[in-house]
C-alpha atoms as a PDB file:
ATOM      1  CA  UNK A   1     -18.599  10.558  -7.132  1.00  0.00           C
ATOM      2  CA  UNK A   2     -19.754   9.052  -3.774  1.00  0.00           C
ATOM      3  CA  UNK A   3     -19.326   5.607  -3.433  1.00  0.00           C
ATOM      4  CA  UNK A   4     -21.169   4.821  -0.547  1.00  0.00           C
ATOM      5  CA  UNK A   5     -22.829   1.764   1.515  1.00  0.00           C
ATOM      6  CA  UNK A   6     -21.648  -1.807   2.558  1.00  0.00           C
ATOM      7  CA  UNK A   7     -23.098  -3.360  -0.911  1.00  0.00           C
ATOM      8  CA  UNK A   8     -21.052  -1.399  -2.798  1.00  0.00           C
ATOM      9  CA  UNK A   9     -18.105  -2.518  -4.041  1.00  0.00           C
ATOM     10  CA  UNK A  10     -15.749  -0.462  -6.710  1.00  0.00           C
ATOM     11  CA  UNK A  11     -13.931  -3.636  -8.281  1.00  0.00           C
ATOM     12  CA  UNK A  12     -11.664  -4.676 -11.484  1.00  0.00           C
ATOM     13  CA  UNK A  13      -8.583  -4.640 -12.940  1.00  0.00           C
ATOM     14  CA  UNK A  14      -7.968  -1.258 -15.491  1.00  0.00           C
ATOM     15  CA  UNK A  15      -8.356   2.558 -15.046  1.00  0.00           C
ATOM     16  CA  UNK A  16     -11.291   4.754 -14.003  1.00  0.00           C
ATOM     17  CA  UNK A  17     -11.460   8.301 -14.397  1.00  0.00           C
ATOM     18  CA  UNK A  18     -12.909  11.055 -11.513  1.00  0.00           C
ATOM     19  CA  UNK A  19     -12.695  11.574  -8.185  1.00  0.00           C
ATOM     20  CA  UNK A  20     -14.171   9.234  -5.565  1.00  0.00           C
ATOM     21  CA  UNK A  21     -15.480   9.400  -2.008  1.00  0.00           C
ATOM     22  CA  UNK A  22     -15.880   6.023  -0.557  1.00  0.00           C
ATOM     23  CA  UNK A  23     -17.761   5.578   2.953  1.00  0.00           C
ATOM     24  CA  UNK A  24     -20.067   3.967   5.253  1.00  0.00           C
ATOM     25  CA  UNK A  25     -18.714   0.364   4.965  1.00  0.00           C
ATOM     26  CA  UNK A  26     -18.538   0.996   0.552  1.00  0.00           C
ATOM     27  CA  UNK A  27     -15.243  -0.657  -0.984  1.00  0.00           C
ATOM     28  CA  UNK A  28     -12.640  -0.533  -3.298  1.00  0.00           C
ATOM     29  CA  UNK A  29     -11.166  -3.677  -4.337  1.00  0.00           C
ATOM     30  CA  UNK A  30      -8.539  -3.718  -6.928  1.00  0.00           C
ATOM     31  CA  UNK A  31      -8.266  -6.213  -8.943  1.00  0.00           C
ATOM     32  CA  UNK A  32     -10.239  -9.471  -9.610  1.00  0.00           C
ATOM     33  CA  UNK A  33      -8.294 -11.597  -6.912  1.00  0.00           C
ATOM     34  CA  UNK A  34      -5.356 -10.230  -7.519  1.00  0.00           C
ATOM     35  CA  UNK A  35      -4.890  -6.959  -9.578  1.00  0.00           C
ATOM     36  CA  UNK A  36      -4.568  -3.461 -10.382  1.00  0.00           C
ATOM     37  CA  UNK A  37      -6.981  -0.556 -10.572  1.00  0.00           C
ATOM     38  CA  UNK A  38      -5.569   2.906 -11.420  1.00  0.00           C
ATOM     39  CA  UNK A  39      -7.947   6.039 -10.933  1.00  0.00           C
ATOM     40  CA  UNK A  40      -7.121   9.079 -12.853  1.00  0.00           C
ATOM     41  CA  UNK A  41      -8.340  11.290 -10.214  1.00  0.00           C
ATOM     42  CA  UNK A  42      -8.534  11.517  -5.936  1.00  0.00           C
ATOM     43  CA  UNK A  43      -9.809   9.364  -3.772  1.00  0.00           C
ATOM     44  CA  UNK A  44     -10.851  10.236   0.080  1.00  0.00           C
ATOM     45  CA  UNK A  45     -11.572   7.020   2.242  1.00  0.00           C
ATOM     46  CA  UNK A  46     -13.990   8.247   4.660  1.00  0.00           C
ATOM     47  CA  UNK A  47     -15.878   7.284   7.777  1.00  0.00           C
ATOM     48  CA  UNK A  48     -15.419   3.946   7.390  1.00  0.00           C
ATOM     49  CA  UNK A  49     -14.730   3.602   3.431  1.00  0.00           C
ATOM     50  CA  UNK A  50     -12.780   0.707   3.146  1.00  0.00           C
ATOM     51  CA  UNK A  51      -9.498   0.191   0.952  1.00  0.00           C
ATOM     52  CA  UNK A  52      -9.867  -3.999   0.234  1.00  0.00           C
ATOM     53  CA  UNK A  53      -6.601  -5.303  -0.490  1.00  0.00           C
ATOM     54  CA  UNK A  54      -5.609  -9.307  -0.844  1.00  0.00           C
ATOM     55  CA  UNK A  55      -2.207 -10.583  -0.498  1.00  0.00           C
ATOM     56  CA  UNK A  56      -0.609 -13.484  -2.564  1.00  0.00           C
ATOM     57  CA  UNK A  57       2.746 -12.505  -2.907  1.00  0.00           C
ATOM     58  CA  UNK A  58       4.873  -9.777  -2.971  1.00  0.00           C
ATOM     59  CA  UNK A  59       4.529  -9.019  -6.372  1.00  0.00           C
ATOM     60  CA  UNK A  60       2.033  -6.043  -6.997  1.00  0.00           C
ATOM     61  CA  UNK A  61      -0.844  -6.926  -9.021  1.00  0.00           C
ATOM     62  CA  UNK A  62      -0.326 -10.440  -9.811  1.00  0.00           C
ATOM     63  CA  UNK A  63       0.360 -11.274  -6.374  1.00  0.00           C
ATOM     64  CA  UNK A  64      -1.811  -8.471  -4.123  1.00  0.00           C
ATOM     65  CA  UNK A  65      -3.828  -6.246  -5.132  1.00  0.00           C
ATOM     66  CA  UNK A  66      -2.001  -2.730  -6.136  1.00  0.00           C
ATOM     67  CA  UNK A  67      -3.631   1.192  -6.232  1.00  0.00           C
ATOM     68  CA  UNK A  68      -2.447   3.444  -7.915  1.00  0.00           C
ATOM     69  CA  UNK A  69      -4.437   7.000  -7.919  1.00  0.00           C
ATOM     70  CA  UNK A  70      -2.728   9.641 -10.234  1.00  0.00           C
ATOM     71  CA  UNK A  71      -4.066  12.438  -7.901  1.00  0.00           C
ATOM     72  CA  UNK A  72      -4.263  12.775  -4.249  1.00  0.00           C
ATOM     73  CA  UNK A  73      -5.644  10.460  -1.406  1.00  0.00           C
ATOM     74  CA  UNK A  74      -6.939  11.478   1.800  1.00  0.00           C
ATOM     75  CA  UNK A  75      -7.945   8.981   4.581  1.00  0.00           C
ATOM     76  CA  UNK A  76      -9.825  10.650   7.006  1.00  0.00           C
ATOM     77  CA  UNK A  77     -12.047   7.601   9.217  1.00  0.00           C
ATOM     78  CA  UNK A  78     -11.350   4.987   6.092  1.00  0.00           C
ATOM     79  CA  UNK A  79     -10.397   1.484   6.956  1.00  0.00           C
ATOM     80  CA  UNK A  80      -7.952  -1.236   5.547  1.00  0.00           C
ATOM     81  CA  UNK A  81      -9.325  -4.904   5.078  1.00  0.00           C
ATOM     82  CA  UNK A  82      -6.604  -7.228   4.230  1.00  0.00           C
ATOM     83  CA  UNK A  83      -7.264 -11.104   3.570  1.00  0.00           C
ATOM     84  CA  UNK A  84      -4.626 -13.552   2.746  1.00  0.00           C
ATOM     85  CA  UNK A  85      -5.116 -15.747  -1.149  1.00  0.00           C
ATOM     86  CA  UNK A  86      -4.672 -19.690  -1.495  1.00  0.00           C
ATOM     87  CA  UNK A  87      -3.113 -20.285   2.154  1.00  0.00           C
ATOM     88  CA  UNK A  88      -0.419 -17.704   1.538  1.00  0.00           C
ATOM     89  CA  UNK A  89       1.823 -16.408   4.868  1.00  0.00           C
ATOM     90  CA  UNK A  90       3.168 -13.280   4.436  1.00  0.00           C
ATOM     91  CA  UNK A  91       6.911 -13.044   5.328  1.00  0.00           C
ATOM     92  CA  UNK A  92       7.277 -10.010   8.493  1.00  0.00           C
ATOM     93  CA  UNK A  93      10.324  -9.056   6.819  1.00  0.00           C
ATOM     94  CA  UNK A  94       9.003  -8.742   3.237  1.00  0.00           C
ATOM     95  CA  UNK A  95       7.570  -5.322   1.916  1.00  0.00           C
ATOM     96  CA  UNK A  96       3.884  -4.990  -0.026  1.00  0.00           C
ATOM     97  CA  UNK A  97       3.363  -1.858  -1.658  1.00  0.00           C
ATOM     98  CA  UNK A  98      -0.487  -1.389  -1.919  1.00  0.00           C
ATOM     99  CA  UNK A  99      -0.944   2.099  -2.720  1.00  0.00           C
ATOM    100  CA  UNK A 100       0.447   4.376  -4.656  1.00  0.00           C
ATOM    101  CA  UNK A 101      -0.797   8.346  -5.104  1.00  0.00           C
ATOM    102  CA  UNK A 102       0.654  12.082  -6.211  1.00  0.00           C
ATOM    103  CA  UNK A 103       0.287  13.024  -2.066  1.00  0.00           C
ATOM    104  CA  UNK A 104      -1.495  10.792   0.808  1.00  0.00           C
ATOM    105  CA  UNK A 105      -2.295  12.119   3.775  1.00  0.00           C
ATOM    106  CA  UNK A 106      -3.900  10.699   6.979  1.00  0.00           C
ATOM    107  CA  UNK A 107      -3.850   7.331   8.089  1.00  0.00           C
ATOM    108  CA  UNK A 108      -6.548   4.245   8.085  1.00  0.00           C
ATOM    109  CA  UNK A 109      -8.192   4.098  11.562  1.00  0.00           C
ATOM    110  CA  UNK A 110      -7.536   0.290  11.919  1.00  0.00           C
ATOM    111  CA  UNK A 111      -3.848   0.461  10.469  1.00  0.00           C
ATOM    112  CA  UNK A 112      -2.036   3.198  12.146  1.00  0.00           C
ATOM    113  CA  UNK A 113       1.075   2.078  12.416  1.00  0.00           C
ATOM    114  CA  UNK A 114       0.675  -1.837  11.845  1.00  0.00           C
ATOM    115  CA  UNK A 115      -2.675  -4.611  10.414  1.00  0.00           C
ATOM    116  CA  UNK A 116      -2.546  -8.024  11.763  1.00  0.00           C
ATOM    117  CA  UNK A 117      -3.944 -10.239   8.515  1.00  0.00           C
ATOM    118  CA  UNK A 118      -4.223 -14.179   9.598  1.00  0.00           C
ATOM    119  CA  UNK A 119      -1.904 -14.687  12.474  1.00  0.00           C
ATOM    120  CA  UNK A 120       0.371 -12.485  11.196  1.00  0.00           C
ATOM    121  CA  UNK A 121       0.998  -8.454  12.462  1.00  0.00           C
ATOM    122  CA  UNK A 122       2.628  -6.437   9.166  1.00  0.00           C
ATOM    123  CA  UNK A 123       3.806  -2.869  10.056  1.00  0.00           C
ATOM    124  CA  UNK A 124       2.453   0.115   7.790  1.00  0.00           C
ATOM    125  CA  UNK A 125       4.557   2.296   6.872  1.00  0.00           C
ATOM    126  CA  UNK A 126       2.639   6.037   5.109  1.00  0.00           C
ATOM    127  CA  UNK A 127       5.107   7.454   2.713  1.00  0.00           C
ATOM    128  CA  UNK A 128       4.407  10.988   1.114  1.00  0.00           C
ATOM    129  CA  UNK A 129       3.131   8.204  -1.806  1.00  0.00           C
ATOM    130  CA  UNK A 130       2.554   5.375  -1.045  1.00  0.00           C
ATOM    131  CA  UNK A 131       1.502   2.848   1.536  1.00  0.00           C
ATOM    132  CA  UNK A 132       3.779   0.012   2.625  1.00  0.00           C
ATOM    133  CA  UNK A 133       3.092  -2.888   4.379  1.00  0.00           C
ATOM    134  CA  UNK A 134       5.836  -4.840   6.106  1.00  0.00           C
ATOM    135  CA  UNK A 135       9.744  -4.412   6.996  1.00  0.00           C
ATOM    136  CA  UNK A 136      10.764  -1.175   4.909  1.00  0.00           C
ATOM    137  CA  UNK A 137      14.321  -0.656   5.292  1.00  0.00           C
ATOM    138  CA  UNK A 138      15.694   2.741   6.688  1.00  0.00           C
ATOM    139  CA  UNK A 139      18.543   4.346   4.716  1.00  0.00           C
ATOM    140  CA  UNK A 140      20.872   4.123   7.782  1.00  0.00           C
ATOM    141  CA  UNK A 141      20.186   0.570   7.814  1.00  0.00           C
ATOM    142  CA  UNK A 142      21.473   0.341   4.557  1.00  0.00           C
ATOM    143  CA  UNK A 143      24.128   2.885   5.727  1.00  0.00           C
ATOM    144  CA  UNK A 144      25.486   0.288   8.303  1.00  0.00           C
ATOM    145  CA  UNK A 145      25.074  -2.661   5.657  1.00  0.00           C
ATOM    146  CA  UNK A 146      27.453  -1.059   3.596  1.00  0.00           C
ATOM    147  CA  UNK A 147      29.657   0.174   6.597  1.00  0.00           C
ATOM    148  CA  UNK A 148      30.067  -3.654   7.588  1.00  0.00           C
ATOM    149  CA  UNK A 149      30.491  -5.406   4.560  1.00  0.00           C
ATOM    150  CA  UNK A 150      33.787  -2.687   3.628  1.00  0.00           C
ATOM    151  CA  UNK A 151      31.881  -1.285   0.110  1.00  0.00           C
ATOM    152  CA  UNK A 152      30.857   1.538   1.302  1.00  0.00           C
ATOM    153  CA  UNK A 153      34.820   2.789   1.717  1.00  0.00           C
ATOM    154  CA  UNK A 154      35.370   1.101  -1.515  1.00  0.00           C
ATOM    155  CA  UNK A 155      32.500   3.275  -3.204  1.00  0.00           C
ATOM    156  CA  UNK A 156      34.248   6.280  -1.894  1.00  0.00           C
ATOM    157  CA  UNK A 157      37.738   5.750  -3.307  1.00  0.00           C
ATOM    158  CA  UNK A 158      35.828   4.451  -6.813  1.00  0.00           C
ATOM    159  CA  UNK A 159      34.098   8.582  -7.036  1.00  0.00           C
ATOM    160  CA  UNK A 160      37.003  10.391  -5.857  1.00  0.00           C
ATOM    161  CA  UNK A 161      38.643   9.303  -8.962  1.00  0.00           C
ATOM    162  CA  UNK A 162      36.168  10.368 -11.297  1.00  0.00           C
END
């Protein structure tokens, strides 16, 4: 199903079932400020098919908006419109997960690699599935972390003895 046009908004909290095409300035909004919409299906955001996400709060949907799609997404010209809830600040070194899919492939044409929302810049990070925005930590940073505070010996010695 096409959902297509600047008036048309794909909205709500709950689970919809087919695939969608969303362009030409058309929208879909999880949630009802903030929430989460599942869609058993795929979803393609194209030329200029917006993903509307707000952010409250790191918590996904009860405090931004969440997406989960059981099947694939493509974004191929789509666009990501973030806007902040009741004066919140996101925290730079917090993480949002805002979509989740089987595969995604592509990347929004406003949000390549970081989306400034309010005054503040978030990175974007595209995982096989799932879209992060914000400070997602590497595994060798965690690596180091456990290098430095001495566990990461200690977790060594604790499975050679199993």
């Amino acid at each position: 199903m096409e959902i297509n046009g600047a008036t048309t908004v794909m909205s709500g909290n709950g689970t919809l079932v087919g695939d969608f095409t969303v362009a030409n300035e058309a929208a879909i909004s999880p949630g009802t400020s903030p929430g989460n919409l599942t869609i058993e299906g795929s979803v393609t955001f194209a030329d200029n098919g917006l993903l509307d996400i707000e952010l409250g709060g790191t918590e996904a949907g009860s405090k931004h908006d969440f997406l989960h799609v059981i099947g694939d997404v493509t974004i191929d010209g789509g666009l990501l419109e973030l806007s902040l809830l009741d004066n919140y600040v996101p925290n730079t070194s917090r993480s949002f997960v805002i979509l989740k899919a089987k595969s995604i492939t592509g990347r929004f044409a406003n949000a390549v690699s970081s989306v400034t929302v309010g005054d503040v810049t978030l990175p974007i990070t595209y995982r096989p599935d799932r879209i992060i925005l914000g400070v997602v930590p590497e595994p060798s940073a965690l690596l180091l972390v456990l290098i430095g505070s001495g566990l990461l010996p200690a977790l060594c010695r604790s499975r050679n003895k199993n």
